[in-house]
Protein backbone atom coordinates (compact mmCIF):
# COMPACT_ATOMS: atom_id res chain seq x y z
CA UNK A 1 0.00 0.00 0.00
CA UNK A 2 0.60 3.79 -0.60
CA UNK A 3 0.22 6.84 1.63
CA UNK A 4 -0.05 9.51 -1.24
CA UNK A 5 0.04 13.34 0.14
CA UNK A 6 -0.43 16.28 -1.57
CA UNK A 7 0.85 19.51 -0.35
CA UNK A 8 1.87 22.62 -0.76
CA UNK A 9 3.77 26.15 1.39
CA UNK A 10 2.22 28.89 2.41
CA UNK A 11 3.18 31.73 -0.09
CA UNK A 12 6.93 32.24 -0.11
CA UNK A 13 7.78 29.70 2.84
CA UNK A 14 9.21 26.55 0.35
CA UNK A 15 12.73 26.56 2.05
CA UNK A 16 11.03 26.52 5.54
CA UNK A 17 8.64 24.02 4.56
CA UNK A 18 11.26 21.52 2.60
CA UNK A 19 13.75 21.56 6.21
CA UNK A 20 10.57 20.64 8.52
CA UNK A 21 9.59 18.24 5.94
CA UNK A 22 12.94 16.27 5.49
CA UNK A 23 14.21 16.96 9.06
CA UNK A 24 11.23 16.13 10.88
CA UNK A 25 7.66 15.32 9.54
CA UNK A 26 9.82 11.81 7.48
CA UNK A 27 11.32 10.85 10.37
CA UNK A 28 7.99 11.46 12.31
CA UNK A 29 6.43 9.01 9.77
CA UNK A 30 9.28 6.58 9.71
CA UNK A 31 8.59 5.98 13.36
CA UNK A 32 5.32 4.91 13.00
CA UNK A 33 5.22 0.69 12.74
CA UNK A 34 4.29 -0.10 8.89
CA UNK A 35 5.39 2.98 7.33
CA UNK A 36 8.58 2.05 5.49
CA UNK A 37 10.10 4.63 3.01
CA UNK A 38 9.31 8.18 1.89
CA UNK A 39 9.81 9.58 -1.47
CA UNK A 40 9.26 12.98 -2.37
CA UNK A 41 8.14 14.63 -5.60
CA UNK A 42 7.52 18.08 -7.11
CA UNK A 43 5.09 19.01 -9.59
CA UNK A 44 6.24 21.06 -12.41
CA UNK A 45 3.51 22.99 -14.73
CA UNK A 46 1.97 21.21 -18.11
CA UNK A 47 0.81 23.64 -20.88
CA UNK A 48 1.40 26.46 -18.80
CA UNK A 49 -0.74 25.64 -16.15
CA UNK A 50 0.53 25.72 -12.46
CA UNK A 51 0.04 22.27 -10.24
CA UNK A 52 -2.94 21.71 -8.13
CA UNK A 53 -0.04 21.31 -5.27
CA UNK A 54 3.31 21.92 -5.54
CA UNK A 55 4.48 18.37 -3.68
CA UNK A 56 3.77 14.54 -3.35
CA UNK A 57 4.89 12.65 -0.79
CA UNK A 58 4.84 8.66 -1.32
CA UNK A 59 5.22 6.32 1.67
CA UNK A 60 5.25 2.44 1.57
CA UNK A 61 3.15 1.10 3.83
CA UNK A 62 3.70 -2.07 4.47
CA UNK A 63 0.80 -3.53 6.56
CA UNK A 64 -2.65 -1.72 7.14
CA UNK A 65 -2.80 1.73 5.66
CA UNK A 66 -6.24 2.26 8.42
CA UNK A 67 -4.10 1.16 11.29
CA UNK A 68 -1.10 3.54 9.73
CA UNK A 69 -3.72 6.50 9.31
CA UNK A 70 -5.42 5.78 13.06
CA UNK A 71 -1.68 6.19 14.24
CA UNK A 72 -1.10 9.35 12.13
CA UNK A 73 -4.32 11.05 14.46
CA UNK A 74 -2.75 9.73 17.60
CA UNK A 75 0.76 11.17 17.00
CA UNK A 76 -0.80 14.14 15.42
CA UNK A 77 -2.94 14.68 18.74
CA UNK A 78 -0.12 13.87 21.35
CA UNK A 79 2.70 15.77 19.80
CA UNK A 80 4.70 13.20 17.91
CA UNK A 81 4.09 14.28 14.95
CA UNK A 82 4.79 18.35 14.36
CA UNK A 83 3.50 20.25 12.03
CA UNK A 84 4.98 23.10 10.26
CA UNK A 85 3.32 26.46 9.99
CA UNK A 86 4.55 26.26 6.86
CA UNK A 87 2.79 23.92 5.28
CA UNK A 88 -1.26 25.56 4.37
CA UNK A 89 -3.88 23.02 5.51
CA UNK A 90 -5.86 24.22 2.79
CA UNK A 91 -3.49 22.91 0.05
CA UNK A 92 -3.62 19.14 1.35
CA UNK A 93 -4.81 16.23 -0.05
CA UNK A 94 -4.06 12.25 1.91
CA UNK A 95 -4.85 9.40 -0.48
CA UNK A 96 -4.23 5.43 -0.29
CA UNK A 97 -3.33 3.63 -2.69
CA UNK A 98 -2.44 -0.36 -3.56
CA UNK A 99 -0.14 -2.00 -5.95
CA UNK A 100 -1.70 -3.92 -9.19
């Protein structure tokens, strides 16, 4: 399985938001049982027209992606997983995917 995000910075905050994402928020993931690997994408424009977000993240799950995402909440709600206030909540889009 597949933990697709979507993201993108607040307006002008990309350098802030590429540290806190590398430095903390993949080790923050990494910690959680199941989540294996992170790999990180940017979007580039197509026929002139800008992304609908600027980045993807892709992390193998192996295991339950539910049990993964349940885990995500608690970390999120205890503190062991930060956010950034660079990242805009708006501009954020968590998918799952599975391998064919």
């Amino acid at each position: 399985m597949h933990l697709i995000v979507f993201s993108s910075p607040r307006a002008g905050m990309d350098e802030e938001y590429n540290t806190w994402y590398t430095e903390v928020h993949i080790p923050d993931m990494l910690a959680i049982p199941g989540v294996k690997s992170c790999h990180r994408l940017r979007a580039q424009p197509v026929g002139g027209q800008p992304p609908e977000f600027t980045y993807q993240a892709d992390y193998d799950i192996d295991g339950d992606a539910e049990a993964v995402l349940k885990e995500i909440k608690v970390r999120s709600a205890d503190g062991r997983i930060r956010l950034s206030p660079a990242i805009d909540p708006a501009a954020m889009k968590v998918t799952v995917w599975e391998s064919l």
